[in-house]
Protein backbone atom coordinates (compact mmCIF):
# COMPACT_ATOMS: atom_id res chain seq x y z
CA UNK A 1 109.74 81.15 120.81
CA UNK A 2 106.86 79.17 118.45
CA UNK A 3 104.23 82.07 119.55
CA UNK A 4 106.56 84.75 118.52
CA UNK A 5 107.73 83.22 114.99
CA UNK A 6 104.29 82.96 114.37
CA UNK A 7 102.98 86.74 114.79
CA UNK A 8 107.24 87.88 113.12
CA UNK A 9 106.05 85.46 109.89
CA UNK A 10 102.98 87.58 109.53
CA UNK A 11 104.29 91.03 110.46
CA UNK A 12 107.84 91.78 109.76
CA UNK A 13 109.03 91.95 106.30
CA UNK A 14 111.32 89.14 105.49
CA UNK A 15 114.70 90.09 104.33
CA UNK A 16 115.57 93.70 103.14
CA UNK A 17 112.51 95.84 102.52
CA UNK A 18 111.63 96.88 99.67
CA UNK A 19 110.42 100.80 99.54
CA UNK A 20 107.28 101.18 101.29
CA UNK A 21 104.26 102.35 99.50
CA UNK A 22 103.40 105.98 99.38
CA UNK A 23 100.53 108.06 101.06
CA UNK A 24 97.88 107.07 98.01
CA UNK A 25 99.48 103.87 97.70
CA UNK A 26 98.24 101.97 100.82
CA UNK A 27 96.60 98.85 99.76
CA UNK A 28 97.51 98.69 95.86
CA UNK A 29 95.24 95.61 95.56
CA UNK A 30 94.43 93.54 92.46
CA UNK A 31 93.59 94.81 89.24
CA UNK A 32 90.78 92.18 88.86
CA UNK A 33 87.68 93.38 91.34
CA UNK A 34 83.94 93.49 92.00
CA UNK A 35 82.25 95.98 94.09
CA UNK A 36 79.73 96.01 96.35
CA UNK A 37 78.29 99.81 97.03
CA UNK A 38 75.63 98.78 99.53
CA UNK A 39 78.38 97.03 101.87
CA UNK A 40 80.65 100.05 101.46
CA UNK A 41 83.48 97.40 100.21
CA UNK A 42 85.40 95.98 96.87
CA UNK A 43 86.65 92.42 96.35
CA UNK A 44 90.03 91.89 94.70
CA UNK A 45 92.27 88.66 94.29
CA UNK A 46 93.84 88.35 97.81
CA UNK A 47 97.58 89.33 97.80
CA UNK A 48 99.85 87.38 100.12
CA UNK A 49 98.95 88.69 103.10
CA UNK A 50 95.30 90.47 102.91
CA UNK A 51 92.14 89.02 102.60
CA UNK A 52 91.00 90.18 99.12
CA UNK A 53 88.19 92.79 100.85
CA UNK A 54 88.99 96.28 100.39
CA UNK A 55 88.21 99.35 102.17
CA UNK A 56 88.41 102.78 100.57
CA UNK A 57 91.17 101.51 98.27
CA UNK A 58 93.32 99.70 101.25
CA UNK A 59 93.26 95.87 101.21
CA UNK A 60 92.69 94.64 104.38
CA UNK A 61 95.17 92.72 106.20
CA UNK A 62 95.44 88.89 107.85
CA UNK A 63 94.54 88.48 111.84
CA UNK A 64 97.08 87.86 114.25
CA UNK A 65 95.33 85.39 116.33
CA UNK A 66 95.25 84.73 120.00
CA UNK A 67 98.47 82.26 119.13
CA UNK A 68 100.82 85.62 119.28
CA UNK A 69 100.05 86.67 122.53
CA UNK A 70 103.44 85.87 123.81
CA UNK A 71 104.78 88.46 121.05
CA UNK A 72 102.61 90.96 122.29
CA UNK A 73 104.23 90.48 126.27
CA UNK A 74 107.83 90.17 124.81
CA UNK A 75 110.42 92.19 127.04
CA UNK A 76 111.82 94.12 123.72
CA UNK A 77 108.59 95.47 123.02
CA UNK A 78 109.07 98.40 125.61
CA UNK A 79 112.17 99.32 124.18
CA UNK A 80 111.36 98.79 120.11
CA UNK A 81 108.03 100.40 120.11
CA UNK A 82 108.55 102.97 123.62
CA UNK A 83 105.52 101.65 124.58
CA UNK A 84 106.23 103.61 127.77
CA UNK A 85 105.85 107.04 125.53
CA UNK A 86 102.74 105.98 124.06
CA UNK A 87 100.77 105.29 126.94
CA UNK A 88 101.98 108.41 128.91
CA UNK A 89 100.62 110.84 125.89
CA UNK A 90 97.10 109.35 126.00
CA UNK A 91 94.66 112.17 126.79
CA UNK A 92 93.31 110.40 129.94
CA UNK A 93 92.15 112.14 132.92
CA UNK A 94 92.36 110.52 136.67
CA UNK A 95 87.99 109.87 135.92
CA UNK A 96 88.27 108.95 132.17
CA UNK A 97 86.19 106.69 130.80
CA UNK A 98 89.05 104.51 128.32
CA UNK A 99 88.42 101.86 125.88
CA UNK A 100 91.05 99.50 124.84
CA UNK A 101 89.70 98.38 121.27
CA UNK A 102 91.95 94.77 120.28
CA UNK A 103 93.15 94.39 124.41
CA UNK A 104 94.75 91.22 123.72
CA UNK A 105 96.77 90.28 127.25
CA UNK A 106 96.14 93.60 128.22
CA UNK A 107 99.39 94.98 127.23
CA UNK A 108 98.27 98.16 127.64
CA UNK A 109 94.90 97.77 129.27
CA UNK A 110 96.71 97.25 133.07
CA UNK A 111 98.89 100.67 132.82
CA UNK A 112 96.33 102.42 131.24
CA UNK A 113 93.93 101.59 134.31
CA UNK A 114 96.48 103.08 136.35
CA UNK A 115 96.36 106.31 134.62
CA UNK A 116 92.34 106.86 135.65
CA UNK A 117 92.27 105.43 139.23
CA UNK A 118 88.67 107.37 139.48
CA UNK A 119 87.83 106.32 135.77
CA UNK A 120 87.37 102.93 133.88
CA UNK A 121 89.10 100.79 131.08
CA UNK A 122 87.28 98.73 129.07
CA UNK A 123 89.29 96.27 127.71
CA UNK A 124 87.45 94.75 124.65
CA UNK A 125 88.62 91.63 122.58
CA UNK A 126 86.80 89.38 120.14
CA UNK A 127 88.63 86.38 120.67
CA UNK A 128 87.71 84.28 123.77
CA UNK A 129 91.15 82.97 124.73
CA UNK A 130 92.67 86.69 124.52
CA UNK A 131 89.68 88.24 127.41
CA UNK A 132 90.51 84.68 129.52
CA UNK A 133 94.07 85.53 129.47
CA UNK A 134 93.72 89.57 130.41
CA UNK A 135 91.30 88.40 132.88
CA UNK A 136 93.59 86.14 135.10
CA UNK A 137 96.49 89.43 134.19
CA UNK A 138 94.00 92.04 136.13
CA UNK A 139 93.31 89.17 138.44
CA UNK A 140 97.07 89.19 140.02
CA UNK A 141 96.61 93.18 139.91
CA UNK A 142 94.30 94.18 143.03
CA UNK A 143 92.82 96.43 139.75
CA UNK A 144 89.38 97.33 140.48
CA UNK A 145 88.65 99.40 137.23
CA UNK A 146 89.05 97.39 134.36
CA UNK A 147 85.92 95.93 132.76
CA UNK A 148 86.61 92.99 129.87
CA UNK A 149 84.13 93.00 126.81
CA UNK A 150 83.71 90.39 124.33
CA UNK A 151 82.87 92.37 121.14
CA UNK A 152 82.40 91.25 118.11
CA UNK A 153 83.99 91.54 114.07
CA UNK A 154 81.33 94.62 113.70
CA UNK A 155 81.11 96.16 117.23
CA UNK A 156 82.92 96.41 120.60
CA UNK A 157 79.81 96.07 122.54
CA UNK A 158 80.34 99.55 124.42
CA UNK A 159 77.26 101.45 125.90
CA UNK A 160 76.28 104.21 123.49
CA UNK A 161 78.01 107.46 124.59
CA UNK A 162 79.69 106.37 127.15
CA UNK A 163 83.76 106.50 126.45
CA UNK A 164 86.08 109.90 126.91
CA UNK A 165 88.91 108.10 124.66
CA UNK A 166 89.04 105.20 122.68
CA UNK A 167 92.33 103.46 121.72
CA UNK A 168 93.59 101.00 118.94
CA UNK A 169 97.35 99.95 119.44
CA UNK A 170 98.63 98.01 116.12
CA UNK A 171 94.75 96.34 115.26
CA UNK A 172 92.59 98.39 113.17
CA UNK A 173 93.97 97.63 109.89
CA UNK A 174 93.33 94.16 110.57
CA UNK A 175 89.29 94.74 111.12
CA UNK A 176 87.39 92.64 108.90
CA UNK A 177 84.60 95.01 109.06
CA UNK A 178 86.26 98.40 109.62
CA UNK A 179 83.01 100.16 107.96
CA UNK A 180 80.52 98.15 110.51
CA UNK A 181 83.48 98.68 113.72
CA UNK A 182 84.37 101.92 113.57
CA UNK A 183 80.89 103.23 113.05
CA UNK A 184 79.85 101.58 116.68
CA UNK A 185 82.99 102.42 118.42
CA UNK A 186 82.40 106.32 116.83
CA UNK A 187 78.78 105.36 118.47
CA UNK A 188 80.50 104.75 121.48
CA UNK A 189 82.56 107.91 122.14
CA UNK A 190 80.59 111.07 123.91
CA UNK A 191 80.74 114.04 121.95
CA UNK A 192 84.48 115.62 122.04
CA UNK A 193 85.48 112.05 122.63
CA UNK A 194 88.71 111.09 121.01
CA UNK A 195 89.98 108.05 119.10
CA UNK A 196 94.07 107.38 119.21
CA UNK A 197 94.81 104.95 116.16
CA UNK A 198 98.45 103.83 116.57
CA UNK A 199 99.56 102.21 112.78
CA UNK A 200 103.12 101.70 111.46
CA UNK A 201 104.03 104.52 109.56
CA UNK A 202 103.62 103.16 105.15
CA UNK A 203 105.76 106.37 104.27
CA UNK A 204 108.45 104.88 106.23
CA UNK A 205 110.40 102.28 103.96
CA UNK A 206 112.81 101.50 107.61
CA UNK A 207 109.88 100.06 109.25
CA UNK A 208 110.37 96.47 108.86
CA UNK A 209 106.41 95.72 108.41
CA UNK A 210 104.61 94.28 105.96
CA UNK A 211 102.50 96.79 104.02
CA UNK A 212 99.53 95.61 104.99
CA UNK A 213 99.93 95.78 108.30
CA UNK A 214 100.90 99.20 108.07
CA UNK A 215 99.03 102.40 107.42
CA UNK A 216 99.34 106.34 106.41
CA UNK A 217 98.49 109.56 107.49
CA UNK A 218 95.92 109.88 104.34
CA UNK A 219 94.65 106.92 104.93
CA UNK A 220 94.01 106.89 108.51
CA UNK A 221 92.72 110.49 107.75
CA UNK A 222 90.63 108.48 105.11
CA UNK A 223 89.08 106.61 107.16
CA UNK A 224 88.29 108.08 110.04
CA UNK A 225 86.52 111.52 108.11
CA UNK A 226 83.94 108.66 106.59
CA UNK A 227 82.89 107.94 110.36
CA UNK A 228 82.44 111.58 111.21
CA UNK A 229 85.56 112.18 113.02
CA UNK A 230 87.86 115.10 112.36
CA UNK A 231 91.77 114.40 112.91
CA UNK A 232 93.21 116.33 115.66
CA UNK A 233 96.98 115.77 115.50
CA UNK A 234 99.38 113.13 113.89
CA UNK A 235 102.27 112.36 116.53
CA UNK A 236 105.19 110.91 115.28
CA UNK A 237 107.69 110.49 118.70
CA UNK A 238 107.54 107.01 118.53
CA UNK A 239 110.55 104.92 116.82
CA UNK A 240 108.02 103.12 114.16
CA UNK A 241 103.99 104.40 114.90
CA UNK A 242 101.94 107.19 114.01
CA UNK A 243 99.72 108.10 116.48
CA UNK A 244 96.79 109.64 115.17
CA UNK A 245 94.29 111.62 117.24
CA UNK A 246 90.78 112.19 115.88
CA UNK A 247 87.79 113.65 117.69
CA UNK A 248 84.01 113.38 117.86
CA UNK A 249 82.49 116.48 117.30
CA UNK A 250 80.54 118.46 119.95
């Protein structure tokens, strides 16, 4: 129960929520700010739960450290998030090549490697204790396809060129270096390659998540156009998530 109070304290809005920001409204931060063109990123008084660095006007958030992992396995998750529906509309092939950006446990990474028997996941973390844990998970799995990589806060160590479709479940507005990140893992995709970003949905005032760690359509759109990537398709069949679909061009 400790390892799930911790990741609901940063996550879930205490209380009732109050209405969730708008599509420009993302981050809000601080009034009081410096800038720093050459990084790409503004500095603002923290609010509660960001870290004061923003990112084309959205505040980045707090990380959920390797201390929620049991929230991440919890039994309800299936049901509250239909985790089940998300993974089956990933545009994998039996041979795709599949990155798992923020694996944690492996959640996701151990169905997923089901899905491209003939293909590959890579399952990259930055934290240590998160790739020992999804390495003892694919252990008890007979899984021959999954790969663990220990990137880093600016890059997910993947080969150049090398990954069919990318996928962030839930972790991208909690990069430290989005700018630096998303660049190499935009590096990383071939060309038509696709990047799935699944975010809480900020129009949605019912989701019970903090702002921060929540994101909209504009922004994601945002976001993504400064890496090069053009948005294919925002799905919204899941109870809480957008799931965003952007491409590499050709």
């Amino acid at each position: 129960m400790l390892l799930a109070t911790v990741v609901v304290a940063a996550c879930a809005e205490p209380g009732v929520n109050a209405p969730s920001p708008g599509a420009d409204e993302q981050a809000r931060p601080a009034a009081t700010s410096t800038s720093s063109p050459s990084s790409g990123y503004d500095y603002v008084t923290p609010s509660r739960d960001g870290i004061g660095k923003v990112y084309l006007g959205r505040e980045i958030s707090h990380v959920m450290g390797h201390l929620g992992a049991g929230w991440l396995d919890r039994r309800e998750r299936r049901s509250e998030e239909r985790t089940d529906l998300l993974i089956a509309r990933l545009p994998l092939a039996p041979d795709s090549v599949v990155a798992d950006i923020g694996a944690g446990t492996g959640y996701f990474t151990i169905p997923v490697a089901r899905r491209v028997p003939e293909g590959r996941v890579y399952a990259v973390d930055i934290q240590r204790e998160m790739i020992a844990m999804l390495n003892a998970k694919v252990l008890g799995t007979g899984l021959s396809n999954v790969q663990t990589v220990l990137g880093s806060i600016d890059t997910p160590n993947l080969p150049i060129a090398s990954v069919d479709v990318a996928f962030i479940v839930d972790a991208y507005h909690e990069f430290s270096h989005p700018k630096e990140m998303g660049e190499a893992i935009a590096a990383s995709l071939k060309p038509g390659g696709k990047l799935i970003l699944i975010e809480y949905r900020a129009e949605d005032p019912r989701v019970p998540i903090k702002r921060l760690h929540k994101m909209s359509e504009a922004q994601a759109t945002r976001e993504m156009a400064a890496l090069g990537l053009n948005w294919v398709e925002t799905g919204d069949f899941l109870p809480q998530q957008h799931f965003f679909v952007f491409r590499k061009p050709l």
